[in-house]
PDB file of N, CA and C in Angstrom:
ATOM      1  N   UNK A   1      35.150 135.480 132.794  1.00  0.00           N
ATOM      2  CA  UNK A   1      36.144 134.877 131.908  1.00  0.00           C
ATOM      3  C   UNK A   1      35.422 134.338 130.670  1.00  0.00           C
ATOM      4  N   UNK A   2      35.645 134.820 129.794  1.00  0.00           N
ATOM      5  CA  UNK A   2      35.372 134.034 128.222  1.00  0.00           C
ATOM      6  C   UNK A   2      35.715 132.669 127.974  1.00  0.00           C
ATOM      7  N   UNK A   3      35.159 132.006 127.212  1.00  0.00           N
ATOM      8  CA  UNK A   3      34.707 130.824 126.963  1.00  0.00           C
ATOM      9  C   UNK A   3      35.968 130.160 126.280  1.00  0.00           C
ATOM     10  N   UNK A   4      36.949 131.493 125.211  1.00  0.00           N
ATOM     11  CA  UNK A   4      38.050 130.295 124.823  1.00  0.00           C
ATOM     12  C   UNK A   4      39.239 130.619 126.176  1.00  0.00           C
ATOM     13  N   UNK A   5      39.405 131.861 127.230  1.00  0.00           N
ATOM     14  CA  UNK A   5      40.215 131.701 127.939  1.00  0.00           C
ATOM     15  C   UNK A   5      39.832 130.691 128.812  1.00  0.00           C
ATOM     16  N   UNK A   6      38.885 130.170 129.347  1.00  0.00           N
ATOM     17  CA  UNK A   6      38.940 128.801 130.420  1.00  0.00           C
ATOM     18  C   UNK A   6      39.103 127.860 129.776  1.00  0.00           C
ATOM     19  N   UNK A   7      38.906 127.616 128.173  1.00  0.00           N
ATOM     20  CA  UNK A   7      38.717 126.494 128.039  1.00  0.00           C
ATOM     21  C   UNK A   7      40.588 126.553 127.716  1.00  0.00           C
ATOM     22  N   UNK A   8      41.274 127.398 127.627  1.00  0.00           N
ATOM     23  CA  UNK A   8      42.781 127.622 127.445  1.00  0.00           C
ATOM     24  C   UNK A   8      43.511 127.298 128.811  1.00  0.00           C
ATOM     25  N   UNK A   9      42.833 128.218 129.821  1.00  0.00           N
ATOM     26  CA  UNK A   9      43.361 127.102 131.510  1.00  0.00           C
ATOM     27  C   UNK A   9      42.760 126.096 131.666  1.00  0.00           C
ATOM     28  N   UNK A  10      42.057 125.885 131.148  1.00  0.00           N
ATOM     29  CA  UNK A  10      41.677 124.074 131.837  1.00  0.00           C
ATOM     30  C   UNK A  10      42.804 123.436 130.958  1.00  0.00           C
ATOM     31  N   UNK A  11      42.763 123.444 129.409  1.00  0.00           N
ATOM     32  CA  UNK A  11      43.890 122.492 128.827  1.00  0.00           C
ATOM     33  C   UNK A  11      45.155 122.740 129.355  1.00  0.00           C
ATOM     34  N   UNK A  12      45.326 123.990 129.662  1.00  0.00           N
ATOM     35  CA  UNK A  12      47.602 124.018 130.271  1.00  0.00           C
ATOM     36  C   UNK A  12      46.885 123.175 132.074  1.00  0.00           C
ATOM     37  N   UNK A  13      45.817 123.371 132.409  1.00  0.00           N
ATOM     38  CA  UNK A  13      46.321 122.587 133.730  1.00  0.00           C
ATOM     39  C   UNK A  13      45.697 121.315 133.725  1.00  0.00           C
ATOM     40  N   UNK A  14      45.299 120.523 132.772  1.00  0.00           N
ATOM     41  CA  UNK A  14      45.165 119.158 132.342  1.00  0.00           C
ATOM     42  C   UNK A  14      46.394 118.728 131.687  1.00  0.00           C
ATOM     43  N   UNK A  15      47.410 119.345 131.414  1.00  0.00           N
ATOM     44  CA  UNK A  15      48.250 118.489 130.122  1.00  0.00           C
ATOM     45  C   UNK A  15      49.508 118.670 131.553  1.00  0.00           C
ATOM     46  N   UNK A  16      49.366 120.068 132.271  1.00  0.00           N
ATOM     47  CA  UNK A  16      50.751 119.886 133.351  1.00  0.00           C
ATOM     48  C   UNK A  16      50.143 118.975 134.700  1.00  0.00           C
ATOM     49  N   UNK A  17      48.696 118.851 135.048  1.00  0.00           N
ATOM     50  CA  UNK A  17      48.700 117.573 136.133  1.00  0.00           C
ATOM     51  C   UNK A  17      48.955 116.321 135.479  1.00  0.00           C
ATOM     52  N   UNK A  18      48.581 115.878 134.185  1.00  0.00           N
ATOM     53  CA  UNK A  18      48.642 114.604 133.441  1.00  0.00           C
ATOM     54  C   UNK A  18      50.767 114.354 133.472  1.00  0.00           C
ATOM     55  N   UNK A  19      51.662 115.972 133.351  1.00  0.00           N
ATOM     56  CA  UNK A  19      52.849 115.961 133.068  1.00  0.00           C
ATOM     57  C   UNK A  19      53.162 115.314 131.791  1.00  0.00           C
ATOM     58  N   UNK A  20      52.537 115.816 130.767  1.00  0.00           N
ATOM     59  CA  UNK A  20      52.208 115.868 129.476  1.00  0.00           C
ATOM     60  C   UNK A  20      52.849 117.185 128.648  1.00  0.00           C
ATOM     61  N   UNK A  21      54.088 116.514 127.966  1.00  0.00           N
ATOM     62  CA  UNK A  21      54.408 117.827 126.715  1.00  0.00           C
ATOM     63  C   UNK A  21      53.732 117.776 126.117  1.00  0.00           C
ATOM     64  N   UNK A  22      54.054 119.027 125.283  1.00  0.00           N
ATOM     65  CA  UNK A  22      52.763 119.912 124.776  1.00  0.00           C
ATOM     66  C   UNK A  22      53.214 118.663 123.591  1.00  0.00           C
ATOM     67  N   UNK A  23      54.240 118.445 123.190  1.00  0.00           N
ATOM     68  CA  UNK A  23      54.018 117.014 121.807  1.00  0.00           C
ATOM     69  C   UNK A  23      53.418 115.759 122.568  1.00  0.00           C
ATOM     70  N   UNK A  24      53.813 115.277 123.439  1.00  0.00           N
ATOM     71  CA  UNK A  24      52.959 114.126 123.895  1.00  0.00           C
ATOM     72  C   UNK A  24      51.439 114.368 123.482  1.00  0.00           C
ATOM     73  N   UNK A  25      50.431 115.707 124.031  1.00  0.00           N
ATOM     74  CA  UNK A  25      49.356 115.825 124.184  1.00  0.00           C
ATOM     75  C   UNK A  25      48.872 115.990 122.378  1.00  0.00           C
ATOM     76  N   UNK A  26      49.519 116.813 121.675  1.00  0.00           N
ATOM     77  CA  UNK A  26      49.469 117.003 120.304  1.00  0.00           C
ATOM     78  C   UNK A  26      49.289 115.251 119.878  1.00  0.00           C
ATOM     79  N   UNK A  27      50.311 114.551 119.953  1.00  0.00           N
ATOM     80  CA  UNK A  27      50.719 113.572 118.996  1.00  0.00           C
ATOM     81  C   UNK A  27      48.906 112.938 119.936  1.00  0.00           C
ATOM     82  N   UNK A  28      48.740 112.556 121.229  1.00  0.00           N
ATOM     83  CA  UNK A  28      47.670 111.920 121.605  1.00  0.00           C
ATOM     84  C   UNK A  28      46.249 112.422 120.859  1.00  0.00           C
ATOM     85  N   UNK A  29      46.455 113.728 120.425  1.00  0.00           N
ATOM     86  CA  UNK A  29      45.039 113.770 119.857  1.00  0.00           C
ATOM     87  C   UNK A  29      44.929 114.534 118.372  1.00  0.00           C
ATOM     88  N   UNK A  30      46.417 114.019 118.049  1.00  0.00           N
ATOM     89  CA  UNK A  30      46.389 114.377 116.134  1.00  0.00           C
ATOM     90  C   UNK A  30      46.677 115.898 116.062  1.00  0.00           C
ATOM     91  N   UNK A  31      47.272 116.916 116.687  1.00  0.00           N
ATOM     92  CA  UNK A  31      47.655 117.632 116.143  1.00  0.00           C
ATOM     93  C   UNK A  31      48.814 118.363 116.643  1.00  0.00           C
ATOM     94  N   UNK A  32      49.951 119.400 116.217  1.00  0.00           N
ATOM     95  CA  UNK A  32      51.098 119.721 116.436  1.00  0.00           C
ATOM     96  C   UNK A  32      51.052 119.985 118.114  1.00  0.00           C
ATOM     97  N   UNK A  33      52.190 120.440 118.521  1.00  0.00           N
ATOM     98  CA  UNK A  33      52.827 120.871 119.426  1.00  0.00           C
ATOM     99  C   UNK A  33      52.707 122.194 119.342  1.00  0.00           C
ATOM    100  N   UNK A  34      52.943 122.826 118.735  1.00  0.00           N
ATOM    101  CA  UNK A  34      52.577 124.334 118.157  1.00  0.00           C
ATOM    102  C   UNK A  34      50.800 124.908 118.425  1.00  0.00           C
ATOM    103  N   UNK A  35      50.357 123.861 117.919  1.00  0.00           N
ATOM    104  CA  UNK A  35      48.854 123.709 117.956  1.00  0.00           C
ATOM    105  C   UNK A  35      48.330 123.541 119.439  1.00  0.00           C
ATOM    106  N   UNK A  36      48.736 122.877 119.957  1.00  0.00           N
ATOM    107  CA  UNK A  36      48.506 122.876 121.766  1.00  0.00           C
ATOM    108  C   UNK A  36      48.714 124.650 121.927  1.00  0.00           C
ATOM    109  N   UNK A  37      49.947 124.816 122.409  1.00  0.00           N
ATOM    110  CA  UNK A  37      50.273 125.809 122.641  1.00  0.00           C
ATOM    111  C   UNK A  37      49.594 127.059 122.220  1.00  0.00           C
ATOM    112  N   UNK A  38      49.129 127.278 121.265  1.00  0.00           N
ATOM    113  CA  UNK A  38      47.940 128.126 120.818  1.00  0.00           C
ATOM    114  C   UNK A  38      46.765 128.012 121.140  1.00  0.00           C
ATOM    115  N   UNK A  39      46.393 126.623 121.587  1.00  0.00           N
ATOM    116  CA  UNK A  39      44.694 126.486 122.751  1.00  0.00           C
ATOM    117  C   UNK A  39      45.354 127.079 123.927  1.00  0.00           C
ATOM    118  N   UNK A  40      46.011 126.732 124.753  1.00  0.00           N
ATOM    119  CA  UNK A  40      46.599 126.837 125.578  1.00  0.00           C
ATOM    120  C   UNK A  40      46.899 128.254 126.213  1.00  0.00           C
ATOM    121  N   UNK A  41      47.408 128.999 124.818  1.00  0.00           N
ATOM    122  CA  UNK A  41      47.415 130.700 125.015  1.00  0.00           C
ATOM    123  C   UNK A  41      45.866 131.489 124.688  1.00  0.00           C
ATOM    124  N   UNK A  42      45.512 130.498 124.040  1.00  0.00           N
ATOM    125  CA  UNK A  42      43.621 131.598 123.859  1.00  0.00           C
ATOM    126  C   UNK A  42      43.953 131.979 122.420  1.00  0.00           C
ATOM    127  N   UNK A  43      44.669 131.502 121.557  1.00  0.00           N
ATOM    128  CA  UNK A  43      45.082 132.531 120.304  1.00  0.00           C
ATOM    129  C   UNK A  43      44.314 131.643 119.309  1.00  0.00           C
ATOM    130  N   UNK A  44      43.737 130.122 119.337  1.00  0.00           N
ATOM    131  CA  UNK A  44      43.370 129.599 118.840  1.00  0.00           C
ATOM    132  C   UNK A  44      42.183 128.931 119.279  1.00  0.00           C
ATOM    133  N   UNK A  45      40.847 128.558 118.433  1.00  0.00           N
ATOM    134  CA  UNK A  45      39.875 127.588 118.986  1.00  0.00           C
ATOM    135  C   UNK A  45      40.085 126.147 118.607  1.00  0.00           C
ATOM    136  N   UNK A  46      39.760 125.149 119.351  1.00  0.00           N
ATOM    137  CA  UNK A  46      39.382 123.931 119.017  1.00  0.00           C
ATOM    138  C   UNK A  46      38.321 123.596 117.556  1.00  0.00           C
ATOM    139  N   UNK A  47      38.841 122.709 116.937  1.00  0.00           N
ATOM    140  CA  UNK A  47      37.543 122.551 116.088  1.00  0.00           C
ATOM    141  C   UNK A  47      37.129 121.064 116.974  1.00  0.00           C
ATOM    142  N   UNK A  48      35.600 120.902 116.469  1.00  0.00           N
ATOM    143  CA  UNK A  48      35.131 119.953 117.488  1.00  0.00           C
ATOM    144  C   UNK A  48      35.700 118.446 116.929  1.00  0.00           C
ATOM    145  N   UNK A  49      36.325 118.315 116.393  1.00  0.00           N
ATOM    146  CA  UNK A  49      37.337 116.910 116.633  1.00  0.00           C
ATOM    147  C   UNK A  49      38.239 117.008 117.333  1.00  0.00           C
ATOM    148  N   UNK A  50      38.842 118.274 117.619  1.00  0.00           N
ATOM    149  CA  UNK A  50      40.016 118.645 118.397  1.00  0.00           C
ATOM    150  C   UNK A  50      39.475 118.188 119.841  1.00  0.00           C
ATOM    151  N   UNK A  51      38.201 119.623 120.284  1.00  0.00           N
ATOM    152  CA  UNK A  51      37.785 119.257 120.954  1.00  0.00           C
ATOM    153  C   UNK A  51      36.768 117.833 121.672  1.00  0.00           C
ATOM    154  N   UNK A  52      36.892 117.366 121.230  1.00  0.00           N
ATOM    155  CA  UNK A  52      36.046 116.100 121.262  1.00  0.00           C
ATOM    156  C   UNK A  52      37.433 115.154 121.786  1.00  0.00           C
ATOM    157  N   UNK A  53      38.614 114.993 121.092  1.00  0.00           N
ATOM    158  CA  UNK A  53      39.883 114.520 120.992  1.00  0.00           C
ATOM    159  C   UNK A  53      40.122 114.412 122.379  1.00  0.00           C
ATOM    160  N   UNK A  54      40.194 116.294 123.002  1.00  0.00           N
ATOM    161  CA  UNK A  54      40.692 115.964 124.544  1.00  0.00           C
ATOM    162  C   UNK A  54      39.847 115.757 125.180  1.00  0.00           C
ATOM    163  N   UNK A  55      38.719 115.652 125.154  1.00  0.00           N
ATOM    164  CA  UNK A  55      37.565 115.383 125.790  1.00  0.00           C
ATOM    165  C   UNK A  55      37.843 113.674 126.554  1.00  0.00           C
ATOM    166  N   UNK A  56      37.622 113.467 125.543  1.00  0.00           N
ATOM    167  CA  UNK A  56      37.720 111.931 125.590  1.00  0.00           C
ATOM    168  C   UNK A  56      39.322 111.163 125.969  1.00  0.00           C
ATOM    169  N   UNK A  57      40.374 112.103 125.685  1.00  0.00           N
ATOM    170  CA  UNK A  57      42.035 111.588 126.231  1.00  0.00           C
ATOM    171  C   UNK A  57      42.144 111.846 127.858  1.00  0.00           C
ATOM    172  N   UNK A  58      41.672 113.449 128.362  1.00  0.00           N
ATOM    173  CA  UNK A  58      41.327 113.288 129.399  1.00  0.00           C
ATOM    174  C   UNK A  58      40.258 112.824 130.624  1.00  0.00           C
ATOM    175  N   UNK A  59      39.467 111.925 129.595  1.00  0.00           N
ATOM    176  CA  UNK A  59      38.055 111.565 130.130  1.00  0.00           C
ATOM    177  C   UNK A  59      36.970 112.735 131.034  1.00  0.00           C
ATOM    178  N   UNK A  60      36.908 113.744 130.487  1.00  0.00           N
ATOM    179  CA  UNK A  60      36.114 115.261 131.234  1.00  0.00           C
ATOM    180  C   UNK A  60      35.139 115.432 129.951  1.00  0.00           C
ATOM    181  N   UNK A  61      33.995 115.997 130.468  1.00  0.00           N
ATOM    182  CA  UNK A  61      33.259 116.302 129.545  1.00  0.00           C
ATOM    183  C   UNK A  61      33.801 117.831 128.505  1.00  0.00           C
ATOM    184  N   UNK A  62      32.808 118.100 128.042  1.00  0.00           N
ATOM    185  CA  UNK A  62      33.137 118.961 127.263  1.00  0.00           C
ATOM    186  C   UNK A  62      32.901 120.274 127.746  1.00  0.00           C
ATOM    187  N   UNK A  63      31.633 120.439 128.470  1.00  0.00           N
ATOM    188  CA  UNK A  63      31.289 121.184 128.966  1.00  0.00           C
ATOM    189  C   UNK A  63      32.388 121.672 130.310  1.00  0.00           C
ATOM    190  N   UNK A  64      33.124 120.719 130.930  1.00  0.00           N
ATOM    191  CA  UNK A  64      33.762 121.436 131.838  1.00  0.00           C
ATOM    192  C   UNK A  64      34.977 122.075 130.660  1.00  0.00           C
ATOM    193  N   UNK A  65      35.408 121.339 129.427  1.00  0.00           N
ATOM    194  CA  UNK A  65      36.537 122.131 129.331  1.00  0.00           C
ATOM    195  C   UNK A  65      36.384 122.905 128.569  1.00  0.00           C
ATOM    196  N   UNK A  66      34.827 123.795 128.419  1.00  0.00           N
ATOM    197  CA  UNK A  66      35.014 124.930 127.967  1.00  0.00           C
ATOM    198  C   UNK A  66      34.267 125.687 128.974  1.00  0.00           C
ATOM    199  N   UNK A  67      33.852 125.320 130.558  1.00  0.00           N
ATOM    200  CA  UNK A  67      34.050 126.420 131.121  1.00  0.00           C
ATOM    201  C   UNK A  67      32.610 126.228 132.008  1.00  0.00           C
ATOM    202  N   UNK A  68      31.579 125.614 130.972  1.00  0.00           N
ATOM    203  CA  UNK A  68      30.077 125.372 131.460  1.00  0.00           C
ATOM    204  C   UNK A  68      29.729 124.470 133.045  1.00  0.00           C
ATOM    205  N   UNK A  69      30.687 123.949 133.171  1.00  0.00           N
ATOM    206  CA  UNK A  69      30.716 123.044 134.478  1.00  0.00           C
ATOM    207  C   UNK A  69      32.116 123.104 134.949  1.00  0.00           C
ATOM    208  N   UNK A  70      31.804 122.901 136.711  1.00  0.00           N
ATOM    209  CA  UNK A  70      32.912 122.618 137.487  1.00  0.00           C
ATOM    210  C   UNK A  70      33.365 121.198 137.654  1.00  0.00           C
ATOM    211  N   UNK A  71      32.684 120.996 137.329  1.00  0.00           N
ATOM    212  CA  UNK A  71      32.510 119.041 137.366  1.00  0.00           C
ATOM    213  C   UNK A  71      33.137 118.091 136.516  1.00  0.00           C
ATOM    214  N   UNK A  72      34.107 117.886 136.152  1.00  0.00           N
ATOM    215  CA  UNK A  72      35.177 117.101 134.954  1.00  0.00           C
ATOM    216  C   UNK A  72      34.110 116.009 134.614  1.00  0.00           C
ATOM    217  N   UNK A  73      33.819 115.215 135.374  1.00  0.00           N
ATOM    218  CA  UNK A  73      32.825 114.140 134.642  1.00  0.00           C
ATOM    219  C   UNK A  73      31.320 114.291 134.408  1.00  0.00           C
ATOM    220  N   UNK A  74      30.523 113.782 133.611  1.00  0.00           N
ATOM    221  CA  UNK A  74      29.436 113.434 133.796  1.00  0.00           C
ATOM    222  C   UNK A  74      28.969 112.349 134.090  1.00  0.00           C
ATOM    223  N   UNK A  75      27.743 112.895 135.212  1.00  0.00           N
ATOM    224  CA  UNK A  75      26.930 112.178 136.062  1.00  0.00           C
ATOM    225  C   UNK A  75      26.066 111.344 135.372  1.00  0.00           C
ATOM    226  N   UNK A  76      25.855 109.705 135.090  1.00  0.00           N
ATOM    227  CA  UNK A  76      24.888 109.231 134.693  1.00  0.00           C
ATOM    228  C   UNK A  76      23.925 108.240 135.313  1.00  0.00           C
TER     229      UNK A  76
END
């Protein structure tokens, strides 16, 4: 699996366990509803404020949500 399709299922199954519309999750980290939905489908990348944005809303590193780890948090 490629790097923007996981990082596209990890965000649709972080925003539907959280039970988060796609505007709730937009408005939480500054950008449309439209804009979710396009990470979400793989049609679009994160820029790293985006990504950084959900990083930090869903408290997971970065690395799991683009695919590099199974592990949502980091170990310190």
């Amino acid at each position: 699996m490629d790097l923007k399709n996981n990082f596209a299922s990890k965000i649709l199954y972080l925003r539907k366990t959280h039970q988060l519309s796609l505007s709730a999750l937009g408005n939480a980290v500054g950008i449309s509803n439209q804009a979710i939905s396009l990470l979400e489908q793989g049609k679009r990348s994160p820029s790293f404020e985006v990504l950084i944005a959900l990083a930090d809303y869903f408290d997971v590193s970065i690395d799991y949500l683009v695919g590099r780890s199974e592990e949502p948090k980091i170990h310190k």
